[in-house]
N, C-alpha and C. Protein backbone atom coordinates (compact mmCIF):
# COMPACT_ATOMS: atom_id res chain seq x y z
N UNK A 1 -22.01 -122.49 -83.66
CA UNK A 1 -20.64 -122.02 -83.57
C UNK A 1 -20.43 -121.34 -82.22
N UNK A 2 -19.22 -121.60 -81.71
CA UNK A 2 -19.46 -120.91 -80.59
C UNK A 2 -18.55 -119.23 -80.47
N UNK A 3 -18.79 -118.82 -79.27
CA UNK A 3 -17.81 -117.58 -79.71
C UNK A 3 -16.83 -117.52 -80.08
N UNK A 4 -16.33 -116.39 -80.65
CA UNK A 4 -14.94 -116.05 -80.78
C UNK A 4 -14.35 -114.84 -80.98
N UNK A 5 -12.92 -114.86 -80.56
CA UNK A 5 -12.16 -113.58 -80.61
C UNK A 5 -12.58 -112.52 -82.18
N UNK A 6 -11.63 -111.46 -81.59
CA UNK A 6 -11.60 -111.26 -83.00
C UNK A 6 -10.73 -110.84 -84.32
N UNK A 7 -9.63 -112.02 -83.51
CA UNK A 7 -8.37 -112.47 -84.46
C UNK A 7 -9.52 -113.67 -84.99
N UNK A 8 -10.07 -114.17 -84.66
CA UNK A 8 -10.62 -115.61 -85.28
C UNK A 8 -11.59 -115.32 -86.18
N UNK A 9 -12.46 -114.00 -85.92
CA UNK A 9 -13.24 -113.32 -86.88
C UNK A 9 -12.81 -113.25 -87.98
N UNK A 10 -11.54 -112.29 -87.69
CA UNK A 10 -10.87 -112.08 -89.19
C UNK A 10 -10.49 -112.53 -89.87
N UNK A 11 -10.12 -114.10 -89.43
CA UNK A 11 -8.98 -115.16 -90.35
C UNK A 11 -10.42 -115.68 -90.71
N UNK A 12 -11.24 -116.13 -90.35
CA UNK A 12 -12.83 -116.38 -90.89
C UNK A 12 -12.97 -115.87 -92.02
N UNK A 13 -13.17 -114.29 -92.13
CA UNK A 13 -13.76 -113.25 -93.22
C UNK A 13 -12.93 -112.97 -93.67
N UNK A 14 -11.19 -112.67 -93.76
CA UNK A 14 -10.78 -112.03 -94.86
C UNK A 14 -10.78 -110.46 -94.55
N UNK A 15 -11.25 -110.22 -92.83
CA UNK A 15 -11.23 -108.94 -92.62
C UNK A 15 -10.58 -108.53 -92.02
N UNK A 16 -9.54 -107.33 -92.11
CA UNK A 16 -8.43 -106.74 -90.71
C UNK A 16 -9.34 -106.56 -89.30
N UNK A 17 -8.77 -107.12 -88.15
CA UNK A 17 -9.25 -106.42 -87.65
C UNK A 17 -9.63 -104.79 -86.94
N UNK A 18 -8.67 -103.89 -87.28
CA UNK A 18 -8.89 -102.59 -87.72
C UNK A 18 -10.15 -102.54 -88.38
N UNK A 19 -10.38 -103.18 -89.43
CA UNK A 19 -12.00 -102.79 -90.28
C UNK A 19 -12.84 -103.09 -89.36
N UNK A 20 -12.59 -104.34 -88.87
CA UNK A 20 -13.89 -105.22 -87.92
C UNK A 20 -13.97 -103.78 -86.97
N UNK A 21 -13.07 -103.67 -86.29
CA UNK A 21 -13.79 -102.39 -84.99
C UNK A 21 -13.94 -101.27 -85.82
N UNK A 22 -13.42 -100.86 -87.28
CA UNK A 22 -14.01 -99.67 -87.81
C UNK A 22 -15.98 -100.02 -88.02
N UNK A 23 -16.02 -101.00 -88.70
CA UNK A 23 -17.31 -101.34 -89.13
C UNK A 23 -18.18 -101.71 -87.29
N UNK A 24 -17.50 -101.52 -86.55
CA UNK A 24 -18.47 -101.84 -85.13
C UNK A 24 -19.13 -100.11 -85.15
N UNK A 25 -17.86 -98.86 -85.02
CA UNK A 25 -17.44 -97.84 -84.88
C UNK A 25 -18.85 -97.15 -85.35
N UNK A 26 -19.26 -97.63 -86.81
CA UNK A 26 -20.05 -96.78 -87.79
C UNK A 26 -21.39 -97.30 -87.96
N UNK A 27 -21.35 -98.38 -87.00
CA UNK A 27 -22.46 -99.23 -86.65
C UNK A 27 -22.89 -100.46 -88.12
N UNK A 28 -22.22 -100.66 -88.81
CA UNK A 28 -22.62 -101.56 -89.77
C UNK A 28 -22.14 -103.34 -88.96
N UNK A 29 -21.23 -103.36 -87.91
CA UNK A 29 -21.48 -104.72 -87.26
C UNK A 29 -21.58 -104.21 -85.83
N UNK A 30 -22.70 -104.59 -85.20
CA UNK A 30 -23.30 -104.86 -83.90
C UNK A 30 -22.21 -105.16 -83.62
N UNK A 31 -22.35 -104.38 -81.87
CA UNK A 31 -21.34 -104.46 -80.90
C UNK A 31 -21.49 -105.99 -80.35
N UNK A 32 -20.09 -106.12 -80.02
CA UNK A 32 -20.34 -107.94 -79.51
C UNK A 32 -20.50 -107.89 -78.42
N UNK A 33 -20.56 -109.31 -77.88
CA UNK A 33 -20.46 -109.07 -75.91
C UNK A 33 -19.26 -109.29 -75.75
N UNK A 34 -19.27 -109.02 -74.82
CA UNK A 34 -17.43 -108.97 -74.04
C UNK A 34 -17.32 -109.74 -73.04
N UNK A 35 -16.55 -110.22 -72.87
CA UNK A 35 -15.85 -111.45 -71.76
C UNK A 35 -15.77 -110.89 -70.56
N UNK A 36 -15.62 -111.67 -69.71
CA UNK A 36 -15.13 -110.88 -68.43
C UNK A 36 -13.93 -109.62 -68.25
N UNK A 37 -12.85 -110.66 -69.34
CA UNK A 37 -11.33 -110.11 -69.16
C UNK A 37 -12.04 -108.54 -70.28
N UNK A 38 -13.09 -108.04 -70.90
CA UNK A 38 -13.63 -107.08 -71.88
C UNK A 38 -12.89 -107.33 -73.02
N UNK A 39 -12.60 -108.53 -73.47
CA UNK A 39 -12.29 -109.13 -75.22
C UNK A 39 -13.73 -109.48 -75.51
N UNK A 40 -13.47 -108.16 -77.05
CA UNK A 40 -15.02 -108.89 -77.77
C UNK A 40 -15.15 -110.22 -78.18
N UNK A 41 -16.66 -110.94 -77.83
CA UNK A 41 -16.73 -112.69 -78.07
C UNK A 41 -18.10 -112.19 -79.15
N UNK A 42 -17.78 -112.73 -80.30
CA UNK A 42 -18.34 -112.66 -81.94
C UNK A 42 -19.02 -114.05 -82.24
N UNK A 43 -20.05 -114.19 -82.28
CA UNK A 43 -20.97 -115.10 -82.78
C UNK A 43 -21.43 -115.56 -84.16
N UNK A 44 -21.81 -116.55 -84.11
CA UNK A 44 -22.30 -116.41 -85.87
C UNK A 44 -22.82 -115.57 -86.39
N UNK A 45 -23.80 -114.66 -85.94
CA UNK A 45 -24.60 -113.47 -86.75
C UNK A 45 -23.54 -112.57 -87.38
N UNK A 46 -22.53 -112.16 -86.46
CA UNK A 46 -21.40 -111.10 -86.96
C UNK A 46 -21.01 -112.01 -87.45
N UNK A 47 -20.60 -113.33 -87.70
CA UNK A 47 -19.63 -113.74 -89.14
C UNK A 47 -20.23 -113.46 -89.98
N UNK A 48 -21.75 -114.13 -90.70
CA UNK A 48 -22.27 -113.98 -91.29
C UNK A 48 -22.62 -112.34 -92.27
N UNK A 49 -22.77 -111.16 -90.95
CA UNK A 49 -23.00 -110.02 -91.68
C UNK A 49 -21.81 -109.41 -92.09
N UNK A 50 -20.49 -109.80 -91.26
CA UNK A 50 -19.21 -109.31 -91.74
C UNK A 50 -19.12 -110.04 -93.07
N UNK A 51 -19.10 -111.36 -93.82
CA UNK A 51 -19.55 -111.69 -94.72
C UNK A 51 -20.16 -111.17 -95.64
N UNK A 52 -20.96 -110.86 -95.49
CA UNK A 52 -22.21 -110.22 -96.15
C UNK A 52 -21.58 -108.61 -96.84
N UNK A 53 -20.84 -108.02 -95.29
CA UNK A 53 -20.20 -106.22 -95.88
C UNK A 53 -18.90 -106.76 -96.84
N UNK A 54 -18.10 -108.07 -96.62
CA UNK A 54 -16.78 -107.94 -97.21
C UNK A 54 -17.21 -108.52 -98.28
N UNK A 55 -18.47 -109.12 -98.55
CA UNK A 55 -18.46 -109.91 -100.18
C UNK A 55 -18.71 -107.79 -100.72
N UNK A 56 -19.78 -107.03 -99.96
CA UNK A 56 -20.60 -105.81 -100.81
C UNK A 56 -19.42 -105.29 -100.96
N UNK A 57 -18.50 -105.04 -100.15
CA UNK A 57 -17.57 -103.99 -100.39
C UNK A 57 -16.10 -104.62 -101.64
N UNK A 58 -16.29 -106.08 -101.67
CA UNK A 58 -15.50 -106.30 -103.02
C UNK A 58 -15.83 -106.16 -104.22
N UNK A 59 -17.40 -106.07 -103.83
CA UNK A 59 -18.32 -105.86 -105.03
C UNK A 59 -18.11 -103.77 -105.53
N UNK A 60 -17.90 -103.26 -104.56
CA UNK A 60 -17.60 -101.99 -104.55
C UNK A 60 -19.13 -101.22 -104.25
N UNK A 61 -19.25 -101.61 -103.24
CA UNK A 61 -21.07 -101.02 -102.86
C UNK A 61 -20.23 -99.84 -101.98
N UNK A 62 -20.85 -99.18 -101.85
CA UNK A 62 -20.44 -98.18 -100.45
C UNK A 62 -21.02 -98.33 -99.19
N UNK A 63 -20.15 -97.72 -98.25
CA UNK A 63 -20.61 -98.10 -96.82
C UNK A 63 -22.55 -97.73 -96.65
N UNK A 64 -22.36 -96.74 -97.00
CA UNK A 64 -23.92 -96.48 -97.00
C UNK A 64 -24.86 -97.18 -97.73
N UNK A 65 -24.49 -97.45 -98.91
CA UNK A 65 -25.70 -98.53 -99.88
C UNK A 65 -25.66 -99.88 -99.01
N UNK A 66 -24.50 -100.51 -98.42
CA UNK A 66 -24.43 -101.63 -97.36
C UNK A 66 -25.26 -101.26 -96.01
N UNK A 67 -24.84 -100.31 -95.50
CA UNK A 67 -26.10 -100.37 -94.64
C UNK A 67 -27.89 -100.09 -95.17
N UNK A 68 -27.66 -99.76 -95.77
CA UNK A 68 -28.82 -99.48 -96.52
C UNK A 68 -29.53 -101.20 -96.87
N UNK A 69 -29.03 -101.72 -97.31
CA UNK A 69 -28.86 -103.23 -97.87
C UNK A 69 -28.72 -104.19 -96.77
N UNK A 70 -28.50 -103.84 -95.62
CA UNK A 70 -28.43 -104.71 -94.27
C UNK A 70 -29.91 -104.53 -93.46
N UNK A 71 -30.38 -103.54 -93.78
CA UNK A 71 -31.55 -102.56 -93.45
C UNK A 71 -32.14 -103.58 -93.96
N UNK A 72 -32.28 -103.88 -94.99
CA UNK A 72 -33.54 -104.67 -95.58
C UNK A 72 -33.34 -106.03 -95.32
N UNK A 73 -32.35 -106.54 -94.65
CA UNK A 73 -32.75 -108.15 -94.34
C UNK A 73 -33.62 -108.39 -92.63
N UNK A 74 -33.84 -107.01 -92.67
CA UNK A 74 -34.69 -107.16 -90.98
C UNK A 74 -36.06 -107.18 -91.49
N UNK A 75 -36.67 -107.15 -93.10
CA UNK A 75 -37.63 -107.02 -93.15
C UNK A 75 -37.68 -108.06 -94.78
N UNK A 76 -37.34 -109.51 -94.35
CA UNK A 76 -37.38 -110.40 -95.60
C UNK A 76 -38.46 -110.35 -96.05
N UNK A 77 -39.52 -110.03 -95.79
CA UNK A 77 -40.59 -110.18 -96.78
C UNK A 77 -41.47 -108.96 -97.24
N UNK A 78 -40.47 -107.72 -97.29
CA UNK A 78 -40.42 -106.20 -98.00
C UNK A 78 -40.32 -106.64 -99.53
N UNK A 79 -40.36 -105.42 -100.10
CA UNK A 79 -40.17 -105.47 -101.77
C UNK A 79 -38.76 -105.34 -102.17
N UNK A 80 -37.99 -105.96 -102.59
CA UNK A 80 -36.82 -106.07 -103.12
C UNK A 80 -36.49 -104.67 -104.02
N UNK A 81 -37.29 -104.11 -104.69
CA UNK A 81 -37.41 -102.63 -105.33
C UNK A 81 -35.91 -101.33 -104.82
N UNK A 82 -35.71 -101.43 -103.90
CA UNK A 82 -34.66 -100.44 -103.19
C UNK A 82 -33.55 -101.21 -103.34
N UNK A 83 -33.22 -102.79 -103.29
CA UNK A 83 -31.90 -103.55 -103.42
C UNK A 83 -31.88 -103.13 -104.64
N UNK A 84 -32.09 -103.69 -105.83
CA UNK A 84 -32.19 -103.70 -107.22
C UNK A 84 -31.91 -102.57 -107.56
N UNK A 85 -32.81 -101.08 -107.30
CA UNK A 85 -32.54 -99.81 -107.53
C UNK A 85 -30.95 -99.77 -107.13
N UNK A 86 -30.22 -99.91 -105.96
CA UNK A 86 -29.23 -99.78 -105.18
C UNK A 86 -27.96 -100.33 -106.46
N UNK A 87 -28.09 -101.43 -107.04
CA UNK A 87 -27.37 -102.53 -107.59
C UNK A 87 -27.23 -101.76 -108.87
N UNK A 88 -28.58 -101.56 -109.40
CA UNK A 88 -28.60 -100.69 -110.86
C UNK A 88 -27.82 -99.72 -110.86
N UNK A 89 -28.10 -98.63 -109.88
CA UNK A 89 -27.14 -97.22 -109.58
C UNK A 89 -25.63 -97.62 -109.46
N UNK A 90 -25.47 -99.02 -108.88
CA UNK A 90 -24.20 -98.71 -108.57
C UNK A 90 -23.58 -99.40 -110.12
N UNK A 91 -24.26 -100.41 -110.61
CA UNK A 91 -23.44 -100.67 -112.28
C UNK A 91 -23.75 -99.97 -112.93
N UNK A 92 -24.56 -98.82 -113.16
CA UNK A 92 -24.14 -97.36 -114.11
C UNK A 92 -22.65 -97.24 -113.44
N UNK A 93 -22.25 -96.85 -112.26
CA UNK A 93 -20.86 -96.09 -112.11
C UNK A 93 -20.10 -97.01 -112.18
N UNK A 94 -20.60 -98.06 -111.91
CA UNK A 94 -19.16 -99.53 -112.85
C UNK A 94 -18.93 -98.97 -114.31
N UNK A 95 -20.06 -99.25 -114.79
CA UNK A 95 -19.66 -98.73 -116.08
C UNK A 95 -19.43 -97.49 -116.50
N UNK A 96 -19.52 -96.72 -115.99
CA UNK A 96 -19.43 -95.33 -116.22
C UNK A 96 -17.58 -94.98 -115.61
N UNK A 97 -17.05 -95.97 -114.87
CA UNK A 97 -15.51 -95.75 -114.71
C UNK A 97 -15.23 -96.97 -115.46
N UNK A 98 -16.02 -97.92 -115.84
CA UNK A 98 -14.99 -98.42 -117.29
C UNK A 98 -14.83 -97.65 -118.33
N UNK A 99 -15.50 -97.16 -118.75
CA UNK A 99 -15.49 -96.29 -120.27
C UNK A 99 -14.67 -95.34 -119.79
N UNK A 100 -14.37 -94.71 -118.46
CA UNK A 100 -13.87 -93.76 -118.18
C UNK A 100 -12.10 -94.47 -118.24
N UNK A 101 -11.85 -95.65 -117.78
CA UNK A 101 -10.67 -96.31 -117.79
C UNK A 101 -10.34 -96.83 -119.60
N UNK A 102 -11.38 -96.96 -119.89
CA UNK A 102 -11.09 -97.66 -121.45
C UNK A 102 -10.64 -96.62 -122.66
N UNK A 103 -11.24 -95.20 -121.85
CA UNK A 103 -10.76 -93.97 -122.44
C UNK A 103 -9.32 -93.41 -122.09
N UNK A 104 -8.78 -93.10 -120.57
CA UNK A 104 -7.37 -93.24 -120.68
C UNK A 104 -6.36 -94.46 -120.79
N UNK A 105 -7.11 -95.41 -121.52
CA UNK A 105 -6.34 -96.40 -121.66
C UNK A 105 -5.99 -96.01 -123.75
N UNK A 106 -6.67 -95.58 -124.39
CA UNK A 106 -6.56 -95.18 -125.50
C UNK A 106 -5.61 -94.00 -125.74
N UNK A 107 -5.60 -93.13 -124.25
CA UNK A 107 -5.03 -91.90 -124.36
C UNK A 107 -3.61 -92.18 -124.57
N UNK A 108 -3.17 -93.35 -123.46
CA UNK A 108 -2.33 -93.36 -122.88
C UNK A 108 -1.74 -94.15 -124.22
N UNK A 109 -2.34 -94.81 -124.96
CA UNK A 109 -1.46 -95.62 -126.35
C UNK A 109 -1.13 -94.85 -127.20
N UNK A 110 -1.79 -93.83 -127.55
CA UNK A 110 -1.33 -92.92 -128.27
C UNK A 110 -0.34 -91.86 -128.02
N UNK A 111 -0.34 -91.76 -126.42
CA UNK A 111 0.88 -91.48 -126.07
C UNK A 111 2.02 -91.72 -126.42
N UNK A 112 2.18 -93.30 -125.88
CA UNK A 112 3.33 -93.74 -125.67
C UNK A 112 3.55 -94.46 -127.57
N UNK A 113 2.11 -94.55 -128.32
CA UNK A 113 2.77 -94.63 -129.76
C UNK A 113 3.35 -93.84 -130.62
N UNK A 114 3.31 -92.39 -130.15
CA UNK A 114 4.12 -91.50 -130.78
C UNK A 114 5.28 -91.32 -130.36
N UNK A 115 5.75 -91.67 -129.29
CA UNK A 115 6.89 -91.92 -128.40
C UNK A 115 8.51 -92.39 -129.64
N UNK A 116 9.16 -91.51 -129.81
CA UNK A 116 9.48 -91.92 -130.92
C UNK A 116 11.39 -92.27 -130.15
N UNK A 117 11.33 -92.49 -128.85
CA UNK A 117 12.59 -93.05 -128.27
C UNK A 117 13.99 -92.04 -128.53
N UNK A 118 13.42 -90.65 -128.68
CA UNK A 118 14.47 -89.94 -128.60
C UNK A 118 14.62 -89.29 -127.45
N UNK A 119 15.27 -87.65 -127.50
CA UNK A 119 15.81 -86.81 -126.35
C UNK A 119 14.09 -86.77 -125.60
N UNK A 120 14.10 -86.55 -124.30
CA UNK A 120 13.44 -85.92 -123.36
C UNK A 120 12.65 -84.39 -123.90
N UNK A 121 13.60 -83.65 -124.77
CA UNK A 121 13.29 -82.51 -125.02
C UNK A 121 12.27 -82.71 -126.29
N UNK A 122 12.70 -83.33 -126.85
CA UNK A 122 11.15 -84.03 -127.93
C UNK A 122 10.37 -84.86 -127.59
N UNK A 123 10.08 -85.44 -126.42
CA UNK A 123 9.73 -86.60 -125.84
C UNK A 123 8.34 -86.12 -125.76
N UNK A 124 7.43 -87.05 -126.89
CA UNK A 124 5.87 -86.95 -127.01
C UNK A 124 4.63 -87.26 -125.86
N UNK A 125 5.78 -88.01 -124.42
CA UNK A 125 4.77 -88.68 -123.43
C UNK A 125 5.01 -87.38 -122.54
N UNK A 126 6.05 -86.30 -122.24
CA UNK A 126 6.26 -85.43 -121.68
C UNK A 126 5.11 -84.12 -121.90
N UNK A 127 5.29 -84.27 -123.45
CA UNK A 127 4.73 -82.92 -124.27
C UNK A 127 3.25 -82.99 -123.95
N UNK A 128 2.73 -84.61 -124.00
CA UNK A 128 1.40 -84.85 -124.09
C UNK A 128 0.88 -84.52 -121.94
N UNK A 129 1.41 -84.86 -121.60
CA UNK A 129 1.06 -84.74 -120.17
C UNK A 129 1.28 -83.20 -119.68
N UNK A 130 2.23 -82.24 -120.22
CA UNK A 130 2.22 -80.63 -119.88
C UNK A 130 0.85 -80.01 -120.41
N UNK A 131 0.35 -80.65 -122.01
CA UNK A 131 -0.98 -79.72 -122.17
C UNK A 131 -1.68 -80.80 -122.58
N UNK A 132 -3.30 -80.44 -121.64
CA UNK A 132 -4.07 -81.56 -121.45
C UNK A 132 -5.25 -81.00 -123.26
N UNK A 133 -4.61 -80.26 -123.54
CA UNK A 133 -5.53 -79.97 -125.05
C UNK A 133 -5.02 -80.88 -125.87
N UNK A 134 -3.90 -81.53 -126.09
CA UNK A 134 -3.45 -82.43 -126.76
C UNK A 134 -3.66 -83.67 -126.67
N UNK A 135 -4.60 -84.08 -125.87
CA UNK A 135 -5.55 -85.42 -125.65
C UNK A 135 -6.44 -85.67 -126.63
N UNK A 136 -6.57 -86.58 -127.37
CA UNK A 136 -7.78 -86.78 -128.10
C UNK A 136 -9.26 -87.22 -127.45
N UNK A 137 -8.89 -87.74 -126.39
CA UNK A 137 -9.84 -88.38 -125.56
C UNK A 137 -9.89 -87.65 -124.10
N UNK A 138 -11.17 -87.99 -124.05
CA UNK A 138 -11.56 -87.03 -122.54
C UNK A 138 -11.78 -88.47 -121.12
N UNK A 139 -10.75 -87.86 -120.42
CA UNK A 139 -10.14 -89.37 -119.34
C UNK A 139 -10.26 -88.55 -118.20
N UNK A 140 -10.49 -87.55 -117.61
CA UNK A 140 -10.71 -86.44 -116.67
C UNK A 140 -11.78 -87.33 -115.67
């Protein structure tokens, strides 16, 4: 592939370029070379690892577990042990904000099922949101 801008980067990856020079910024994509005119020229390696951060970060990895996780492809034939750990930690807090979403999602029905379509001044979704003791469920 040969070089390219990095409007061409982005329509590639799916990435603003704002992110692309944030992610140069914080060091998770290597600085490119620059042209004469000093427009960065982006090679396959940066498609590839920009790739690589925009699949982790849809996945919801954090900037740091991604570099952390970029870290280890300079050493392919390390122990996989720290990815896996990385992956595990992060689907506890997947799941740990589903149950947390599946809980104000219960709150919120019982809300709006007592909701009995009268005045404001009796209004059960009002009453329920002024005192958080009147939750059955803990969504915090």
């Amino acid at each position: 592939m040969d070089a390219m801008p990095i409007g061409a980067l982005s329509e590639a990856t799916g990435v603003k370029v704002p992110t692309i020079r944030f992610y140069e910024q914080i060091g998770l994509l290597p600085a490119p070379l620059r042209t004469q005119s000093n427009r960065r020229s982006y090679g396959e390696p940066h498609l590839q690892r920009l790739r690589f951060i925009r699949h982790a970060r849809d996945l919801g990895f954090s900037v740091d577990d991604i570099r952390e996780l970029l870290a280890m492809t300079a050493q392919p034939q390390a122990s996989c042990d720290r990815a896996d750990s990385i992956a595990r930690r992060h689907l506890a807090e997947v799941e740990r904000r589903i149950a947390q979403l599946q809980s104000l999602r219960s709150e919120l029905q019982r809300m709006i099922g007592e909701c009995s379509h009268g005045r404001i001044a009796d209004c059960r979704v009002i009453e329920s949101l002024a005192d958080h003791g009147q939750c059955l469920h803990e969504h915090a």
